[in-house]
C-alpha atoms as a PDB file:
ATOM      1  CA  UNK A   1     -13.195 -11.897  12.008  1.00  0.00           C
ATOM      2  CA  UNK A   2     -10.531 -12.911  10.016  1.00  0.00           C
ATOM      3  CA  UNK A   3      -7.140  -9.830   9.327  1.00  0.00           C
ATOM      4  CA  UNK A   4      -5.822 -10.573   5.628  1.00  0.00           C
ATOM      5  CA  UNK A   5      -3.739  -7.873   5.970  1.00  0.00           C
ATOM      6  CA  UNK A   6      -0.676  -8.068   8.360  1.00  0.00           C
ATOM      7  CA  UNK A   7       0.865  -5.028   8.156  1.00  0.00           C
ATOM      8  CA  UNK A   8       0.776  -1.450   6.098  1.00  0.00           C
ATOM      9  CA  UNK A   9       3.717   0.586   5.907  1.00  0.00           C
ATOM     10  CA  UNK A  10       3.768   4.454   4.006  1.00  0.00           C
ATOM     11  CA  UNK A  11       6.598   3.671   2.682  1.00  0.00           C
ATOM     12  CA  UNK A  12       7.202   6.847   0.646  1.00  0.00           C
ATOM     13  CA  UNK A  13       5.240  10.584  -0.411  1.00  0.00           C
ATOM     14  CA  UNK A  14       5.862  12.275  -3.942  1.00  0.00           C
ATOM     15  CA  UNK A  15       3.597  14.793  -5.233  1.00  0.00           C
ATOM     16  CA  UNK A  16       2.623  14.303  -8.871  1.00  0.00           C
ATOM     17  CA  UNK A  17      -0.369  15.530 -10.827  1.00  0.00           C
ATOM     18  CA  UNK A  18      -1.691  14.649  -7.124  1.00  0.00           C
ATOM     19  CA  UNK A  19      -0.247  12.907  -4.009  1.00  0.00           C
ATOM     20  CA  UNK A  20       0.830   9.531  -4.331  1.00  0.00           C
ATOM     21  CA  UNK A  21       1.661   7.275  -1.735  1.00  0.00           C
ATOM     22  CA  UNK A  22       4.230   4.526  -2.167  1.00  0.00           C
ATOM     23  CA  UNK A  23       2.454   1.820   0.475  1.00  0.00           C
ATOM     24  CA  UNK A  24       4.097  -1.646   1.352  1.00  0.00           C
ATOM     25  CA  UNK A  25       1.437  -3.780   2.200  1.00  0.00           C
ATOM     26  CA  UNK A  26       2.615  -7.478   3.747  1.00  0.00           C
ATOM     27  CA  UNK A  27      -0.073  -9.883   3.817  1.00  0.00           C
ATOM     28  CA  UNK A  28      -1.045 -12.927   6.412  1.00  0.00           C
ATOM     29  CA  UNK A  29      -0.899 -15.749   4.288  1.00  0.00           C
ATOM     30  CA  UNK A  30      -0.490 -16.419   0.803  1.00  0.00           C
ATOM     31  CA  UNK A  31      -3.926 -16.909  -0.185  1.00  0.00           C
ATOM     32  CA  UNK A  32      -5.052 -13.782   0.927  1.00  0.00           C
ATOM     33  CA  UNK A  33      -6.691 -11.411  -1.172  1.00  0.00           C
ATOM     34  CA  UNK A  34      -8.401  -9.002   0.046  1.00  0.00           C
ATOM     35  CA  UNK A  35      -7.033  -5.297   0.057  1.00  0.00           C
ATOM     36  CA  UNK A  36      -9.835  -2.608   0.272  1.00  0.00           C
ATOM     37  CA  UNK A  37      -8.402   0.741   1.708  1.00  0.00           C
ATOM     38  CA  UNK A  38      -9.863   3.778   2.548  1.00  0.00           C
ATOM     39  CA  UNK A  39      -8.414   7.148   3.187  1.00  0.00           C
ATOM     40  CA  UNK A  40      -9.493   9.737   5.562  1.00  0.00           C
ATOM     41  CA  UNK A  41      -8.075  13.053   6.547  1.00  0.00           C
ATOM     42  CA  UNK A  42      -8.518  15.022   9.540  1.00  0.00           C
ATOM     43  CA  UNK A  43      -6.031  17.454  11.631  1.00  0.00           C
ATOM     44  CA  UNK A  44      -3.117  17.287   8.646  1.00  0.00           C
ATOM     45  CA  UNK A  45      -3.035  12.872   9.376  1.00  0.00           C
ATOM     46  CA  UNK A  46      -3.790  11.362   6.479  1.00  0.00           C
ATOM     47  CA  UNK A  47      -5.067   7.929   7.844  1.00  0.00           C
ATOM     48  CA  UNK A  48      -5.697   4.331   5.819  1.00  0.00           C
ATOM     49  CA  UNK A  49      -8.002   2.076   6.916  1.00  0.00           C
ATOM     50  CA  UNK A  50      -9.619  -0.792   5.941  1.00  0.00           C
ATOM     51  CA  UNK A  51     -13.001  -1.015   4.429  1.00  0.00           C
ATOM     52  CA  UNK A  52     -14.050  -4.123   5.501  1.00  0.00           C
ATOM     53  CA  UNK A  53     -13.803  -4.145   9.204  1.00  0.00           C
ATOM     54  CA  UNK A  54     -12.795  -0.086   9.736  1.00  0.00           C
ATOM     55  CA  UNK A  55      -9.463  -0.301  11.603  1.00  0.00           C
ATOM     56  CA  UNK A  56      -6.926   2.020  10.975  1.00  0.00           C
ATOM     57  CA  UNK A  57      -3.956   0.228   9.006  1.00  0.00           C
ATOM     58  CA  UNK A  58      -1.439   2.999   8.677  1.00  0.00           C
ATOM     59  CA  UNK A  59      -1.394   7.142   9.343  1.00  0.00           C
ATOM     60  CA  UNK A  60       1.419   9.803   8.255  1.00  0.00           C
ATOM     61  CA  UNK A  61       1.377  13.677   9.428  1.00  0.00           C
ATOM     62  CA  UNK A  62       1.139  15.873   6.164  1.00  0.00           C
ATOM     63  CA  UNK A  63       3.668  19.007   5.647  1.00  0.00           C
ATOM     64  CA  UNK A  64       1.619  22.410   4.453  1.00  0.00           C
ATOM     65  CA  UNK A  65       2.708  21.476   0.190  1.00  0.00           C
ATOM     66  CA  UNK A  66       1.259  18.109   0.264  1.00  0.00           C
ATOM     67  CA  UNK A  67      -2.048  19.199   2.623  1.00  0.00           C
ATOM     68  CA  UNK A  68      -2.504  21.830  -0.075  1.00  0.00           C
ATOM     69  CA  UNK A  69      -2.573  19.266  -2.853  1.00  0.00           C
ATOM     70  CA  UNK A  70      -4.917  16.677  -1.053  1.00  0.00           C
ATOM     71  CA  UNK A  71      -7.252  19.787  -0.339  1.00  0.00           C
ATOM     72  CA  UNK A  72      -7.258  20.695  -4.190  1.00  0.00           C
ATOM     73  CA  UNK A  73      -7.576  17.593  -5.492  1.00  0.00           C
ATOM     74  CA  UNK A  74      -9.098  15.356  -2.916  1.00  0.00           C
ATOM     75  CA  UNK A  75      -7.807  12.618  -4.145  1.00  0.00           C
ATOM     76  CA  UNK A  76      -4.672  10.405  -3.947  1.00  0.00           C
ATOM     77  CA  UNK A  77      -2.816   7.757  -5.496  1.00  0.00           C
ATOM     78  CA  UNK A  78      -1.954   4.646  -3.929  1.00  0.00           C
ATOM     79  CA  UNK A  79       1.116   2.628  -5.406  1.00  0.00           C
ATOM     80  CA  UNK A  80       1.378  -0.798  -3.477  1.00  0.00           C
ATOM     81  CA  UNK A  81       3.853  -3.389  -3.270  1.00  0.00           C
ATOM     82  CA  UNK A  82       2.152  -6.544  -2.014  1.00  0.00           C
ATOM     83  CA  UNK A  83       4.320  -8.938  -0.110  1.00  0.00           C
ATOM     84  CA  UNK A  84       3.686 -11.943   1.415  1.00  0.00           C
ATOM     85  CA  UNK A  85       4.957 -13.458   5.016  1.00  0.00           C
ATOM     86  CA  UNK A  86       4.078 -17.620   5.046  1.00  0.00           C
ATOM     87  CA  UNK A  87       4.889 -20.490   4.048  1.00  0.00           C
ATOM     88  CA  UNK A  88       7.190 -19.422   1.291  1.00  0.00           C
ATOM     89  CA  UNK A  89       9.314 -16.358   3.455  1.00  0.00           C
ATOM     90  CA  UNK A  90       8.951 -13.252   1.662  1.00  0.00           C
ATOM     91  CA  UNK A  91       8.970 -14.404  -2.029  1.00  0.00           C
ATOM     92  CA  UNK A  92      11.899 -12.603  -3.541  1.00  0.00           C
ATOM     93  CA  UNK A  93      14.670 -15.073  -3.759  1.00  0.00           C
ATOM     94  CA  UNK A  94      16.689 -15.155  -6.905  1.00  0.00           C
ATOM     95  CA  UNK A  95      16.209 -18.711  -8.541  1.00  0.00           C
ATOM     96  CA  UNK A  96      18.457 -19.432 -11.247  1.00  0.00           C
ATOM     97  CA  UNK A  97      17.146 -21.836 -14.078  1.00  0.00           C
ATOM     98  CA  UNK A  98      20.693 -24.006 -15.629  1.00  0.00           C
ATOM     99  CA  UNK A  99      19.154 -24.557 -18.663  1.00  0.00           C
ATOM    100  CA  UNK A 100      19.249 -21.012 -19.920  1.00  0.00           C
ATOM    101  CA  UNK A 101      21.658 -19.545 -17.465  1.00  0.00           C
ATOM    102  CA  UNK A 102      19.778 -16.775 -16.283  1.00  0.00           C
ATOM    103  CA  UNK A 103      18.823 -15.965 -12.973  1.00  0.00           C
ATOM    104  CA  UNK A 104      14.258 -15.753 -12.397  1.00  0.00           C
ATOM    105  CA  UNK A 105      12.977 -13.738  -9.646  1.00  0.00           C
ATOM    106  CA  UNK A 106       9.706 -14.691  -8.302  1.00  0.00           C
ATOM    107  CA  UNK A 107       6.822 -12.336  -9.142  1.00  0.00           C
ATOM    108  CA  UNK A 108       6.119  -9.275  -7.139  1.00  0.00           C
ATOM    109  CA  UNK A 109       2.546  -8.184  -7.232  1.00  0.00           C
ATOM    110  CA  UNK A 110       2.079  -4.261  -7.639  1.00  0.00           C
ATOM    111  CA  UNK A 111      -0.799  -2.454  -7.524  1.00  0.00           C
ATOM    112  CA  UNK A 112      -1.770   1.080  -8.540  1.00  0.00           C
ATOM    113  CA  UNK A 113      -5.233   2.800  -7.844  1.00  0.00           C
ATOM    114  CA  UNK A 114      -6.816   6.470  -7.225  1.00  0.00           C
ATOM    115  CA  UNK A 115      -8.769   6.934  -3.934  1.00  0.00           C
ATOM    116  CA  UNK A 116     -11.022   9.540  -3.080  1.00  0.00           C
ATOM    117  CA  UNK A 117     -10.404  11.149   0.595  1.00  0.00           C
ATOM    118  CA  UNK A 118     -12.938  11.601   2.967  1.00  0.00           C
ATOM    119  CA  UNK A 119     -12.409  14.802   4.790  1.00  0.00           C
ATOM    120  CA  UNK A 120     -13.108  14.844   8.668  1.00  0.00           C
END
């Protein structure tokens, strides 16, 4: 079994149209690829796992507002950062080109989706 995923981290919760979750997601190597969450909710924890092997990446406690909303709408909406710990560090070093004199930062991949919730 092989973990693409290193680590999750919740990293922020607003409540939009419906509840989005700002996630952080750091992954094992830089040829990774493969991000498949799932959410589940039981006992006000909203908990994200992952679909392909079913361990639980990351869980926050709810307040009463944002329960409410994930109740209603039974959805949410994930908004994730991807970043990558290997051979290159963390990938967001500033590297200026001299022949324009401006400064480049490396690409950051982002990544915005709409999950259904499965209610325990």
């Amino acid at each position: 079994m092989v973990i693409m995923v290193e680590s999750v981290e919740i990293s922020r919760i607003n409540m939009r149209d419906t509840l989005s979750l700002d996630l952080s997601v750091t992954m094992a190597h830089p040829d990774d690829w493969d991000f498949r969450p799932t959410l589940s909710y039981a006992n006000n924890t909203l908990q994200i796992h992952c679909a392909i092997h079913g361990n639980e990446l990351a869980n926050i406690t709810l307040d009463d507002e944002q329960d409410e909303m994930l109740q209603r709408d039974r959805v949410a909406e994930l908004r994730v950062k991807f970043q990558v710990q290997g051979m290159h560090g963390r990938l967001k070093d500033i590297h200026p080109i001299l022949a324009d004199s401006k400064a480049k930062k490396l690409a950051t991949a982002n990544w915005k989706t709409t999950q259904s919730v499965q209610f325990n």
